[in-house]
C-alpha atoms as a PDB file:
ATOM      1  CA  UNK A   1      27.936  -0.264 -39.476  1.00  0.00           C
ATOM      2  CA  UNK A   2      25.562  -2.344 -41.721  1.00  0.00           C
ATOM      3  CA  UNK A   3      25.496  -6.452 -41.135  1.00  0.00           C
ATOM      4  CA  UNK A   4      24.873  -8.740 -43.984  1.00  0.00           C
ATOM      5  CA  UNK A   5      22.413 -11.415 -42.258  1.00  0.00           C
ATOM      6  CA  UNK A   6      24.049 -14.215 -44.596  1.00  0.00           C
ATOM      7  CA  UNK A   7      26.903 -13.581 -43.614  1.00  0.00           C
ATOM      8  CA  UNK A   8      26.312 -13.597 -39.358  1.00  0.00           C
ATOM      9  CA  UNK A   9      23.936 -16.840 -40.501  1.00  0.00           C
ATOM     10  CA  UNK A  10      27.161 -18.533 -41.917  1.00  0.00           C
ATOM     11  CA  UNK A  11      28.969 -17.497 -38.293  1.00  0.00           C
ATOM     12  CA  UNK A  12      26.474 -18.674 -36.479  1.00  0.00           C
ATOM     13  CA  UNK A  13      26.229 -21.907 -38.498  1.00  0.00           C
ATOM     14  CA  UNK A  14      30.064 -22.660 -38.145  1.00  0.00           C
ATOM     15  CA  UNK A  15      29.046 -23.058 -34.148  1.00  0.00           C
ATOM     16  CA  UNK A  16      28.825 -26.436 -32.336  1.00  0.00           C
ATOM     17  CA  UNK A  17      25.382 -27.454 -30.606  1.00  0.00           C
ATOM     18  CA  UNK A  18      27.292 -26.772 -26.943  1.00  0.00           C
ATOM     19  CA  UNK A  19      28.492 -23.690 -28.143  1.00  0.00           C
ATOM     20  CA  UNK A  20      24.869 -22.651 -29.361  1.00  0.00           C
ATOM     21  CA  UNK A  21      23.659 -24.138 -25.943  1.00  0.00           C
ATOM     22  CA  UNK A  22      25.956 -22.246 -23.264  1.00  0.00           C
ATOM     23  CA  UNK A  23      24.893 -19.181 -25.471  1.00  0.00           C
ATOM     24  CA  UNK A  24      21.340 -19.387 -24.875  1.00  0.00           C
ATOM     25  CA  UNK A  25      21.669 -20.678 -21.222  1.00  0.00           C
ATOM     26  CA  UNK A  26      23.945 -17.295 -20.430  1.00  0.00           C
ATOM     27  CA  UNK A  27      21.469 -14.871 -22.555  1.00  0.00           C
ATOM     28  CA  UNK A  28      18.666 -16.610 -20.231  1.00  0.00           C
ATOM     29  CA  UNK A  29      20.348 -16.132 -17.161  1.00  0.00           C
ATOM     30  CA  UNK A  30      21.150 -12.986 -17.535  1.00  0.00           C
ATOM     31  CA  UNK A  31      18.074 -11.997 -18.507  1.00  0.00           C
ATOM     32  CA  UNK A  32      16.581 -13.726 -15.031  1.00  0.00           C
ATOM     33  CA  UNK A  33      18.882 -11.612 -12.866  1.00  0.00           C
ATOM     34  CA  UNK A  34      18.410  -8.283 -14.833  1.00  0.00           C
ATOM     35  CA  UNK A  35      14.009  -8.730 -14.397  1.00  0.00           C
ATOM     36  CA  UNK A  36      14.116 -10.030 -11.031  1.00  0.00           C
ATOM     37  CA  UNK A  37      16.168  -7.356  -9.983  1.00  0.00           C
ATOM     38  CA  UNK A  38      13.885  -4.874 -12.130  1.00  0.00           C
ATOM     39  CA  UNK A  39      10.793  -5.925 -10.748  1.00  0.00           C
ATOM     40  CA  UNK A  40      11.796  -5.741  -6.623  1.00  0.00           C
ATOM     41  CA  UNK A  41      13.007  -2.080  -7.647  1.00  0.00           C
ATOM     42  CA  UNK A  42      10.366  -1.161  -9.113  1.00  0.00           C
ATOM     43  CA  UNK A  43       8.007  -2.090  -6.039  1.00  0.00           C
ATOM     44  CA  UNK A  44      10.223   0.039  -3.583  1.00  0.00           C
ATOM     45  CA  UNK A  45      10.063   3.153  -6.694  1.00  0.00           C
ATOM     46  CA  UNK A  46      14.248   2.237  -6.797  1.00  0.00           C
ATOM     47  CA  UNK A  47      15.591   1.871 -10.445  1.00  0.00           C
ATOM     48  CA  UNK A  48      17.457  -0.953 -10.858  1.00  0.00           C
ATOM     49  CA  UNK A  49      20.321   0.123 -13.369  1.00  0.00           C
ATOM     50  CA  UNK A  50      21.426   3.237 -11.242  1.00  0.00           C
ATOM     51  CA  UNK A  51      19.945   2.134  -7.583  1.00  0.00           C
ATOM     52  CA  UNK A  52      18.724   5.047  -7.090  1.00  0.00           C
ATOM     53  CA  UNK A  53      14.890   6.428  -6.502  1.00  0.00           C
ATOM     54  CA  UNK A  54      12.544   7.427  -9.404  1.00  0.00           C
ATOM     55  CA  UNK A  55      12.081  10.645  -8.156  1.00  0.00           C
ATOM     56  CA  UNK A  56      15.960  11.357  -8.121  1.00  0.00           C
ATOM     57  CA  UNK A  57      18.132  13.136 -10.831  1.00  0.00           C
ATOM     58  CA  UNK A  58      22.027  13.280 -11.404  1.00  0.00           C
ATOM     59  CA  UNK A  59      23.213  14.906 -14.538  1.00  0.00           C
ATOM     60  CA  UNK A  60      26.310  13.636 -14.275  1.00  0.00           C
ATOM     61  CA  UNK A  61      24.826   9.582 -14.436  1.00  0.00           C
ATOM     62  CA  UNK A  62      21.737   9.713 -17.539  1.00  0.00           C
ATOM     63  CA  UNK A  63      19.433   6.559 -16.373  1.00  0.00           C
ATOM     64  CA  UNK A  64      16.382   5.378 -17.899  1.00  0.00           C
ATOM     65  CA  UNK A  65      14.351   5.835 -15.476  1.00  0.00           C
ATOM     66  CA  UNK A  66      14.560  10.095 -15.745  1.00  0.00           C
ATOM     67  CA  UNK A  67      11.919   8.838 -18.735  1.00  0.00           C
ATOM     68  CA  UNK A  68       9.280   7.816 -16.295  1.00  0.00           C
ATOM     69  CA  UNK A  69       9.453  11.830 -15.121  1.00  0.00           C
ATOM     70  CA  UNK A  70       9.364  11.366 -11.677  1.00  0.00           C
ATOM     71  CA  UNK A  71      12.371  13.552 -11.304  1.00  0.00           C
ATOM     72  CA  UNK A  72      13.017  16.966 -13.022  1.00  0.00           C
ATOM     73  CA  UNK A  73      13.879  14.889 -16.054  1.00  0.00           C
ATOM     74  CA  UNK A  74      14.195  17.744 -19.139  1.00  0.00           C
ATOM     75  CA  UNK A  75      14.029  17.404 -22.960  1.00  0.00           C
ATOM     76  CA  UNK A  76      17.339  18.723 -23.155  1.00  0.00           C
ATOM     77  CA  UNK A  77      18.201  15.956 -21.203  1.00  0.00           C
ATOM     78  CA  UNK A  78      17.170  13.162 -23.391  1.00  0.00           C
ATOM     79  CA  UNK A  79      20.866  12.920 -25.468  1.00  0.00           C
ATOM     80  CA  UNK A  80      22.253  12.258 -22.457  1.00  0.00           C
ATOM     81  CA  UNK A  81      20.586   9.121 -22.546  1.00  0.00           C
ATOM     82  CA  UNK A  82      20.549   7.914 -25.794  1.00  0.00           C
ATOM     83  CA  UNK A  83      24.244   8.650 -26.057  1.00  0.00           C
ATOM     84  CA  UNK A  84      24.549   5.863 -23.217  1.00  0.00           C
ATOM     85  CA  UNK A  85      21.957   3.586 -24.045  1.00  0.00           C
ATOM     86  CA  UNK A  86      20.983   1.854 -27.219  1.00  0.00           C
ATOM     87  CA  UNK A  87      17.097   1.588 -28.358  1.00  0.00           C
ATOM     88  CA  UNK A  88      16.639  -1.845 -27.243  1.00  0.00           C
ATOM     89  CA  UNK A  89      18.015  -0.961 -23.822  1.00  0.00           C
ATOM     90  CA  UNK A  90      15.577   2.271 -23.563  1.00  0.00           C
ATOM     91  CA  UNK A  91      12.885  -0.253 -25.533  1.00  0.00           C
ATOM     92  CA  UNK A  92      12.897  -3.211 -22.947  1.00  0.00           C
ATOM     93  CA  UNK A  93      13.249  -0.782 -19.659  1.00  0.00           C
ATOM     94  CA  UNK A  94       9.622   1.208 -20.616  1.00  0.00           C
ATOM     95  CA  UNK A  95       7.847  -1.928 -22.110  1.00  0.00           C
ATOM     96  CA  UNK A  96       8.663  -3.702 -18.550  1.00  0.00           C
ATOM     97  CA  UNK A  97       7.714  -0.575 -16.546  1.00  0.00           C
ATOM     98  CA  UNK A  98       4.787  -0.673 -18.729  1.00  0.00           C
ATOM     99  CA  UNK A  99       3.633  -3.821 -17.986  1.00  0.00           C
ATOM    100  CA  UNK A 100       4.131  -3.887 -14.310  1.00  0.00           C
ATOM    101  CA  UNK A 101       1.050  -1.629 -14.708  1.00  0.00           C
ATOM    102  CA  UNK A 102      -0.683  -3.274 -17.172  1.00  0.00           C
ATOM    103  CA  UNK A 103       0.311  -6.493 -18.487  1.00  0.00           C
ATOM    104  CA  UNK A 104       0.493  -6.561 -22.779  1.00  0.00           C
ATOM    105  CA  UNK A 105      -2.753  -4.379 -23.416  1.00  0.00           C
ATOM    106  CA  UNK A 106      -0.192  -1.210 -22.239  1.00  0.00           C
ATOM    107  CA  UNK A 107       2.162  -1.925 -25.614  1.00  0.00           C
ATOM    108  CA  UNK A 108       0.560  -0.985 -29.094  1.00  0.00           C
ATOM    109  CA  UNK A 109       3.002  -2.782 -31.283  1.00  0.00           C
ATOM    110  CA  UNK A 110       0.511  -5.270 -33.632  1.00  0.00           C
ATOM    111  CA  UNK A 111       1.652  -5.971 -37.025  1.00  0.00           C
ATOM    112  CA  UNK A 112      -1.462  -4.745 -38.800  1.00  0.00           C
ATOM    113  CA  UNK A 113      -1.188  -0.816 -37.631  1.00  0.00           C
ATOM    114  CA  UNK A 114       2.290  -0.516 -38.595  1.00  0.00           C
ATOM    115  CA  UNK A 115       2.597   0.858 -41.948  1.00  0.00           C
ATOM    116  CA  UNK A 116       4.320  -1.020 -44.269  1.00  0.00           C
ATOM    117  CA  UNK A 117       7.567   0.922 -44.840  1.00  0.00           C
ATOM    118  CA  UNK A 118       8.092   1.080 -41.254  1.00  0.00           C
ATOM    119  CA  UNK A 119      11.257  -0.716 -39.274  1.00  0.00           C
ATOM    120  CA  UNK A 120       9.513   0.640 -35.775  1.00  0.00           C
ATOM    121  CA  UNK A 121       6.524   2.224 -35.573  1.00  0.00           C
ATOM    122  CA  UNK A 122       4.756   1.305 -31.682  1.00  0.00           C
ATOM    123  CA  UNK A 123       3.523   3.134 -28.822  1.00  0.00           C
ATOM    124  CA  UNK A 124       3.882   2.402 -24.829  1.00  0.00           C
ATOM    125  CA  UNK A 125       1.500   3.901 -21.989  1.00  0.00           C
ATOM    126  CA  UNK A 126       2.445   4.036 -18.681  1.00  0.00           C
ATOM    127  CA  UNK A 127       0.535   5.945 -16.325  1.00  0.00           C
ATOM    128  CA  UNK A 128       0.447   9.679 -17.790  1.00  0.00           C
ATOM    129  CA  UNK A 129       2.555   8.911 -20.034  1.00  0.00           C
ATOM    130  CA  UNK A 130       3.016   7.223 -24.137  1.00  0.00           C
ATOM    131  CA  UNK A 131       6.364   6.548 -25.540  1.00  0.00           C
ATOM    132  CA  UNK A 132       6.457   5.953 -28.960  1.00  0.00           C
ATOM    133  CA  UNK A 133       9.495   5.049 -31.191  1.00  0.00           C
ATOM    134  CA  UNK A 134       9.157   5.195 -35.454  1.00  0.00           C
ATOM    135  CA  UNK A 135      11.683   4.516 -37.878  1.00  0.00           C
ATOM    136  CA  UNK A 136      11.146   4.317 -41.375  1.00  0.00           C
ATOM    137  CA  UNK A 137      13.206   2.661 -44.542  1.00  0.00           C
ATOM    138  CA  UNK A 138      14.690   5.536 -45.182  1.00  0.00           C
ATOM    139  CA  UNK A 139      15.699   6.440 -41.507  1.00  0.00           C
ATOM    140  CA  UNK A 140      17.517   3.657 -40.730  1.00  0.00           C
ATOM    141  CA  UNK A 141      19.089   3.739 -43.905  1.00  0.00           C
ATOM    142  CA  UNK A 142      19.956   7.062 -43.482  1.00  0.00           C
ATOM    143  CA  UNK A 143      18.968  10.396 -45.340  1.00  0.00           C
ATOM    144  CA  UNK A 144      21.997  10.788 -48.123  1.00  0.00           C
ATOM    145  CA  UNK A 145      23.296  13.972 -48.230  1.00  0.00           C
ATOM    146  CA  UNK A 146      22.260  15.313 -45.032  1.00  0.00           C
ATOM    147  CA  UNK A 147      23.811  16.000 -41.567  1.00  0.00           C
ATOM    148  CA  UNK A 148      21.517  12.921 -40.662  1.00  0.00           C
ATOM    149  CA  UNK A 149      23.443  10.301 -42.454  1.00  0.00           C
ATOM    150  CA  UNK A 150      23.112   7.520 -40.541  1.00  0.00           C
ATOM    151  CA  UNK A 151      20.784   5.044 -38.963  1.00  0.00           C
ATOM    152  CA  UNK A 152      18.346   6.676 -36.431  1.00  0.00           C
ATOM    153  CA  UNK A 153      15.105   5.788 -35.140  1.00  0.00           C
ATOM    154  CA  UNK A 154      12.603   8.719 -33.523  1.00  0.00           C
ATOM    155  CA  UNK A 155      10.907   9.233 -30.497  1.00  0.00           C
ATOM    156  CA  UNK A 156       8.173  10.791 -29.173  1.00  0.00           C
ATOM    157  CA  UNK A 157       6.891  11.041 -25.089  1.00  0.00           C
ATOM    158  CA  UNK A 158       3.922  12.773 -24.507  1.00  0.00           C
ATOM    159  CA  UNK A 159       2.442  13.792 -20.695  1.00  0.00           C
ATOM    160  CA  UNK A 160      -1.550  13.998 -20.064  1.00  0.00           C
ATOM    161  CA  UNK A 161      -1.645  13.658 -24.190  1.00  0.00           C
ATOM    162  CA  UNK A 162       0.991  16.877 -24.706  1.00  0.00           C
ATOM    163  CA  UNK A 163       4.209  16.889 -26.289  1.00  0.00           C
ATOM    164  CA  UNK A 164       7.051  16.487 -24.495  1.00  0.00           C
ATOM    165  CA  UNK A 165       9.359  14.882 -26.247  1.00  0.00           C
ATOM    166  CA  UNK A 166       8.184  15.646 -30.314  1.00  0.00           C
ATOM    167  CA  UNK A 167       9.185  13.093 -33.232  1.00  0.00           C
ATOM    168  CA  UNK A 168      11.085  15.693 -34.862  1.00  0.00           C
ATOM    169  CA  UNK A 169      13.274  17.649 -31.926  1.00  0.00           C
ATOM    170  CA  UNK A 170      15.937  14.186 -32.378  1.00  0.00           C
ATOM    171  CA  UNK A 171      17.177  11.842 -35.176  1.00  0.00           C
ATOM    172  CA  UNK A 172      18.491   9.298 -32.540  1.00  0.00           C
ATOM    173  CA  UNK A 173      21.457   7.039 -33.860  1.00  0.00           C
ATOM    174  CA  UNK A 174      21.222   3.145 -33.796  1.00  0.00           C
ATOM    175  CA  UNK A 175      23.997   1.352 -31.575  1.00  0.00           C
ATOM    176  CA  UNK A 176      25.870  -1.209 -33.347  1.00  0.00           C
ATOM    177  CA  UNK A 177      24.168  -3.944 -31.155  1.00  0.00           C
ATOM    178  CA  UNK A 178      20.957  -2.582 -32.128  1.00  0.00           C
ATOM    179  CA  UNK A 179      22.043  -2.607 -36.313  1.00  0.00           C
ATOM    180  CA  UNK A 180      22.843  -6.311 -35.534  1.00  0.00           C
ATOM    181  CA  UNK A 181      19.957  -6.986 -33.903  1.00  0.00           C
ATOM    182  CA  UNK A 182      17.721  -5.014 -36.024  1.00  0.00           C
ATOM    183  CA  UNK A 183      19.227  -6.592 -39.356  1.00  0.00           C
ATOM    184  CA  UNK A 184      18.102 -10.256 -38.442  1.00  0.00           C
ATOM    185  CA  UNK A 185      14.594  -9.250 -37.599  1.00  0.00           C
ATOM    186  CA  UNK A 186      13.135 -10.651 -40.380  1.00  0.00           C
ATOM    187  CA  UNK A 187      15.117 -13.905 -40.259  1.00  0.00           C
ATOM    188  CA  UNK A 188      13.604 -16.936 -39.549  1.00  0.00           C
ATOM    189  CA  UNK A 189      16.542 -18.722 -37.528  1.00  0.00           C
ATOM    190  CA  UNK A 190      17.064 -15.327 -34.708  1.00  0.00           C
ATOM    191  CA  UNK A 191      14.798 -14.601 -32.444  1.00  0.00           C
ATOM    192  CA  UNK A 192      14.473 -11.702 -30.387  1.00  0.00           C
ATOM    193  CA  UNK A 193      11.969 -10.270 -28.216  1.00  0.00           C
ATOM    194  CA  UNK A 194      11.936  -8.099 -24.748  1.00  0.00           C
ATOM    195  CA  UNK A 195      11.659 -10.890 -22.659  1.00  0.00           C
ATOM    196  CA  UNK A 196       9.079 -12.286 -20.210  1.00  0.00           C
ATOM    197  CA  UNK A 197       8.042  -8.901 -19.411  1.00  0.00           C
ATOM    198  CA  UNK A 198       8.498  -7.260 -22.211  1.00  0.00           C
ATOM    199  CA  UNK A 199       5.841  -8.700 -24.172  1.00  0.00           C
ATOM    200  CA  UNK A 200       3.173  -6.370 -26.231  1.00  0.00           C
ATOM    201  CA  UNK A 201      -0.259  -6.889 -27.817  1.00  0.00           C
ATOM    202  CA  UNK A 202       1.239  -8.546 -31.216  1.00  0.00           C
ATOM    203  CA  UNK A 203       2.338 -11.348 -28.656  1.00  0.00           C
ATOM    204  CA  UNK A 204      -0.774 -10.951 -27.014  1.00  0.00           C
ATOM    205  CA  UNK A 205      -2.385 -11.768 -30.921  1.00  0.00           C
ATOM    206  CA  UNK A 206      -0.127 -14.397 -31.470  1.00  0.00           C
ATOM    207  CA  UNK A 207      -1.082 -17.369 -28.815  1.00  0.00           C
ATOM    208  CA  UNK A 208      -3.846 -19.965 -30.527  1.00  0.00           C
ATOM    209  CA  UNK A 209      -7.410 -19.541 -29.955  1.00  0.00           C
ATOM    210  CA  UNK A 210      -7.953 -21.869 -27.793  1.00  0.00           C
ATOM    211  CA  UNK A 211      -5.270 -21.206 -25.141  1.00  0.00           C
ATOM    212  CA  UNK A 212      -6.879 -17.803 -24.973  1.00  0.00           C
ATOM    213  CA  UNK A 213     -10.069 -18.728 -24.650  1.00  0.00           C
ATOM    214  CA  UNK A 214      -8.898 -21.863 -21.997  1.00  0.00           C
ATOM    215  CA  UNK A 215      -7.113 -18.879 -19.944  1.00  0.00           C
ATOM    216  CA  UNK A 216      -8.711 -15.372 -20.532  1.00  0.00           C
ATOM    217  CA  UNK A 217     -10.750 -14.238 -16.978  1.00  0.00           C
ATOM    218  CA  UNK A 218     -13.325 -11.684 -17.445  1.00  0.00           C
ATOM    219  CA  UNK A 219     -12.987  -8.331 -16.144  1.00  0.00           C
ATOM    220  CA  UNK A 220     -15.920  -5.752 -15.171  1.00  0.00           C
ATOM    221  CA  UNK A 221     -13.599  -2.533 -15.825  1.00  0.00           C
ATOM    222  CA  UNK A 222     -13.271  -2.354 -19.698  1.00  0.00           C
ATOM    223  CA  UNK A 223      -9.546  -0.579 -19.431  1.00  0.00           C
ATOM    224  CA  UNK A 224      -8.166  -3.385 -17.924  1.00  0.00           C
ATOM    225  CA  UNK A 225      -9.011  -5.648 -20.734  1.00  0.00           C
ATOM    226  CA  UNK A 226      -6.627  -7.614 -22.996  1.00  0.00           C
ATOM    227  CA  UNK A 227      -8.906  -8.784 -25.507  1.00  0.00           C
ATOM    228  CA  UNK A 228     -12.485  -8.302 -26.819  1.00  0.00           C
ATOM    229  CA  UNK A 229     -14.721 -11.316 -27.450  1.00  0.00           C
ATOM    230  CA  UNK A 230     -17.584 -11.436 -30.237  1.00  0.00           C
ATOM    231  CA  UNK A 231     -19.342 -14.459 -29.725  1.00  0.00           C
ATOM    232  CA  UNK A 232     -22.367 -15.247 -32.179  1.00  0.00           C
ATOM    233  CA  UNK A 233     -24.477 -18.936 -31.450  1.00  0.00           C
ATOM    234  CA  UNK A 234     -25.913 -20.674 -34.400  1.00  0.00           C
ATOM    235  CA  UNK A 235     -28.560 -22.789 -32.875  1.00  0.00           C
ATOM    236  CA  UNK A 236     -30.640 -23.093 -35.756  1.00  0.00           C
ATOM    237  CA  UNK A 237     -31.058 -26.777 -36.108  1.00  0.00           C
ATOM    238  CA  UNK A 238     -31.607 -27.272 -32.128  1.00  0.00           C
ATOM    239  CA  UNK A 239     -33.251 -23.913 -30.784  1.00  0.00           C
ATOM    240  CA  UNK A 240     -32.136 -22.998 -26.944  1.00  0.00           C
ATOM    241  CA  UNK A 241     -33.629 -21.462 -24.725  1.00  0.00           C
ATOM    242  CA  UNK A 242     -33.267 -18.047 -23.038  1.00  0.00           C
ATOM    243  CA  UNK A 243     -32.976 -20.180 -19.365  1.00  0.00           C
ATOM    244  CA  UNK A 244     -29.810 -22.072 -21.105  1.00  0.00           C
ATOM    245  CA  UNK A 245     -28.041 -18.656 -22.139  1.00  0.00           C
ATOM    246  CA  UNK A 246     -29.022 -17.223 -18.598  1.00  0.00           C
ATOM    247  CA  UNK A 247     -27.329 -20.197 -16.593  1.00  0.00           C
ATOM    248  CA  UNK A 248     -24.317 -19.711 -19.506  1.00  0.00           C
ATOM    249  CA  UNK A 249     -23.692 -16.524 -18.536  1.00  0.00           C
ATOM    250  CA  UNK A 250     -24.370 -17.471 -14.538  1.00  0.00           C
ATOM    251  CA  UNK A 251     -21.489 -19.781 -14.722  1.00  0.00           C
ATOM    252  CA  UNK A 252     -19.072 -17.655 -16.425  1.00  0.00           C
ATOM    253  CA  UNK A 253     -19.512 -14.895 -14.030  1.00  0.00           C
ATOM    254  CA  UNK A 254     -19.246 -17.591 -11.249  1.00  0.00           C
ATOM    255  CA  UNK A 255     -16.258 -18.981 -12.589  1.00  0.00           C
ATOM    256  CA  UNK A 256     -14.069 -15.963 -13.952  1.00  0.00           C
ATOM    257  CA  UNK A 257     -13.950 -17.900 -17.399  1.00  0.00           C
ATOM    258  CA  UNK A 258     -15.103 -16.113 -20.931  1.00  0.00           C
ATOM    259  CA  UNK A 259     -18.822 -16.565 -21.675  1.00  0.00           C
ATOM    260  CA  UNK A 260     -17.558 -18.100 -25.301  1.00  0.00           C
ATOM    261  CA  UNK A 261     -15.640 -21.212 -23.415  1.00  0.00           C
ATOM    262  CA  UNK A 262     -18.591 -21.819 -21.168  1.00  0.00           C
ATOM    263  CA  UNK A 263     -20.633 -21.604 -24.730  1.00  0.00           C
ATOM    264  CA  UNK A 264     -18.160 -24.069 -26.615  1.00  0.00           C
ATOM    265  CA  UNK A 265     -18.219 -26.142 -23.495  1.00  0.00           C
ATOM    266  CA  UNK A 266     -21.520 -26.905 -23.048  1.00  0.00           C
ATOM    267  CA  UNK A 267     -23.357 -26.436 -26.262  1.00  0.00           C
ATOM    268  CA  UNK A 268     -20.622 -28.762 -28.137  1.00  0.00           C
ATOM    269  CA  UNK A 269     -22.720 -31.177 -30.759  1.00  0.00           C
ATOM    270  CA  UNK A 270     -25.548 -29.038 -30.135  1.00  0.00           C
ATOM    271  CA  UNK A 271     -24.875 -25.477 -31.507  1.00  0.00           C
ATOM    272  CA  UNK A 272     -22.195 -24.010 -33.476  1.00  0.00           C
ATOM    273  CA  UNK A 273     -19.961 -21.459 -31.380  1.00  0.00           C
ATOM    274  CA  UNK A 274     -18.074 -18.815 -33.378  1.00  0.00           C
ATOM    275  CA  UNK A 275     -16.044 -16.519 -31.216  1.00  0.00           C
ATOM    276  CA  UNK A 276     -14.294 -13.732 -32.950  1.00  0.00           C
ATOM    277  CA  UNK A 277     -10.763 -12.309 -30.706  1.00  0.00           C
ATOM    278  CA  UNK A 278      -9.319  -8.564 -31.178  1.00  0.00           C
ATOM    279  CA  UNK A 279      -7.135  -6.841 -29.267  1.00  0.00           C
ATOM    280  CA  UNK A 280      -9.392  -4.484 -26.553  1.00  0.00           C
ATOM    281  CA  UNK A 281     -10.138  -0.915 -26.926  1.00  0.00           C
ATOM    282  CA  UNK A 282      -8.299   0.228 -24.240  1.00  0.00           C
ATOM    283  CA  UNK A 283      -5.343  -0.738 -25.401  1.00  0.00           C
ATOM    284  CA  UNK A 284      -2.908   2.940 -26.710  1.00  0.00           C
ATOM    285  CA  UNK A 285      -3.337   4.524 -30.348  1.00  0.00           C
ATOM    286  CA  UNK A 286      -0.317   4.633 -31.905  1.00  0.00           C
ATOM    287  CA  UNK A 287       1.187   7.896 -32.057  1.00  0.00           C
ATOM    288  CA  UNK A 288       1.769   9.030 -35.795  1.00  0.00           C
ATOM    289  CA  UNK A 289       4.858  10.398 -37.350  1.00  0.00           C
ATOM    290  CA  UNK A 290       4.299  12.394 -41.421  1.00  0.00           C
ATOM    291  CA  UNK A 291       8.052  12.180 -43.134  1.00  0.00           C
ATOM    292  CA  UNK A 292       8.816  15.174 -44.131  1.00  0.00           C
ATOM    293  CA  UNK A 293       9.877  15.088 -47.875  1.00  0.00           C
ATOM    294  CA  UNK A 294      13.746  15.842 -48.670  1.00  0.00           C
END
């Protein structure tokens, strides 16, 4: 089923304020009570759809959590979930797993390194493990003609950096919640993300310069990083000295605070501080998918 954004915009327009309001205030809620009781499973190694442990496996009741492969989770195995949940259900459940290990730096999804054409193209690390989900134009239009004829997205999981799960063993289908979510992407008046803990390194990108600078704490192990900071110091006009950049450093090693706030902090009206931000190495490559020409 295709949606006509115009269309759901005039619905959604035709809505009182109160209406719009108890909306909202349910979606939050619900959201609350589905990551609270995510994240106290996921310290006790429970999964909170099923209740069950990580490391357990029932055929007859696919859960998300067979993806993390603590149990004797199977390729063969993987309709069985997609058949009962939708991408943004198996999307939010390993982005939050995710970040319990690693908060945004573990979720490859920025802007710039998705190709053009592409609806989805992002990969997740957990652990062992990267997840990555691709869908081009012509996917989730569907290839004409073909036993694939209909929206589908594909997926990849790789183990220790071999193929598990390839991008070409499935052509999973779109829900219809997922075609209506999916369809107002681009639209300035819906917005949808993953929630709190769902959040990924082109969200990570996205805060102002100077909140990250006021609240990024250095780190001394490199893969823990969220960012990288290049900070250059034009001091042309009133020279320092190598004692000033010494007690700069001093102080943001004391404090926890980035070595370009100190700089902006204390050299302000006396040196120009230009700090550029980029996302850290660390953070996943994003698995690539060639189309195969029909």
């Amino acid at each position: 089923m295709k949606y006509d954004p115009k269309e759901i915009k005039i619905v959604f327009e035709s809505l009182t304020p109160v209406a719009i309001q108890e909306i909202n205030e349910k979606d939050q809620a619900e959201h609350v009570r589905q990551k609270d009781a995510f994240i106290e499973g996921y310290k006790r190694g429970v999964c909170y759809l099923c209740g069950k442990p990580f490391k357990t496996i029932t055929h007859s009741e696919p859960c998300l959590h067979w993806l993390l492969r603590r149990c004797k989770f199977k390729k063969k195995d993987f309709p069985n979930i997609f058949k009962k949940y939708s991408y943004h259900n198996m999307a939010a459940f390993l982005r939050w797993c995710a970040n319990q290990e690693q908060f945004l730096s573990n979720i490859n999804d920025l802007d710039e390194e998705k190709p053009q054409k592409k609806i989805l193209c992002y990969s997740i690390k957990w652990k062992n493990i990267k997840w990555t989900f691709d869908c081009s134009s012509n996917d989730y239009s569907g290839h004409s003609g073909s036993q694939v004829d209909f929206p589908h997205y594909h997926f990849q999981m790789q183990i220790d950096g071999q193929p598990f799960i390839s991008f070409s063993d499935f052509h999973v289908p779109f829900t219809n919640d997922d075609l209506f979510t999916l369809s107002l992407s681009s639209e300035d008046w819906y917005h949808h993300d993953f929630g709190s803990i769902g959040s990924g390194m082109q969200d990570a990108v996205s805060v102002s310069m100077d909140k990250v600078l006021e609240h990024a704490t250095t780190t001394e192990d490199e893969s823990e990083a969220t960012y990288h900071f290049s900070t250059i110091i034009d001091a042309s006009e009133n020279p320092l000295s190598g004692e000033e950049i010494y007690e700069i450093q001093q102080e943001a090693i004391r404090t926890g605070k980035s070595f370009a706030l100190i700089a902006q902090q204390r050299l302000h009206g006396r040196a120009t501080v230009k700090t550029v931000v980029r996302p850290a190495d660390s953070i996943p490559d994003i698995a690539r998918r060639t189309e195969r020409k029909r």
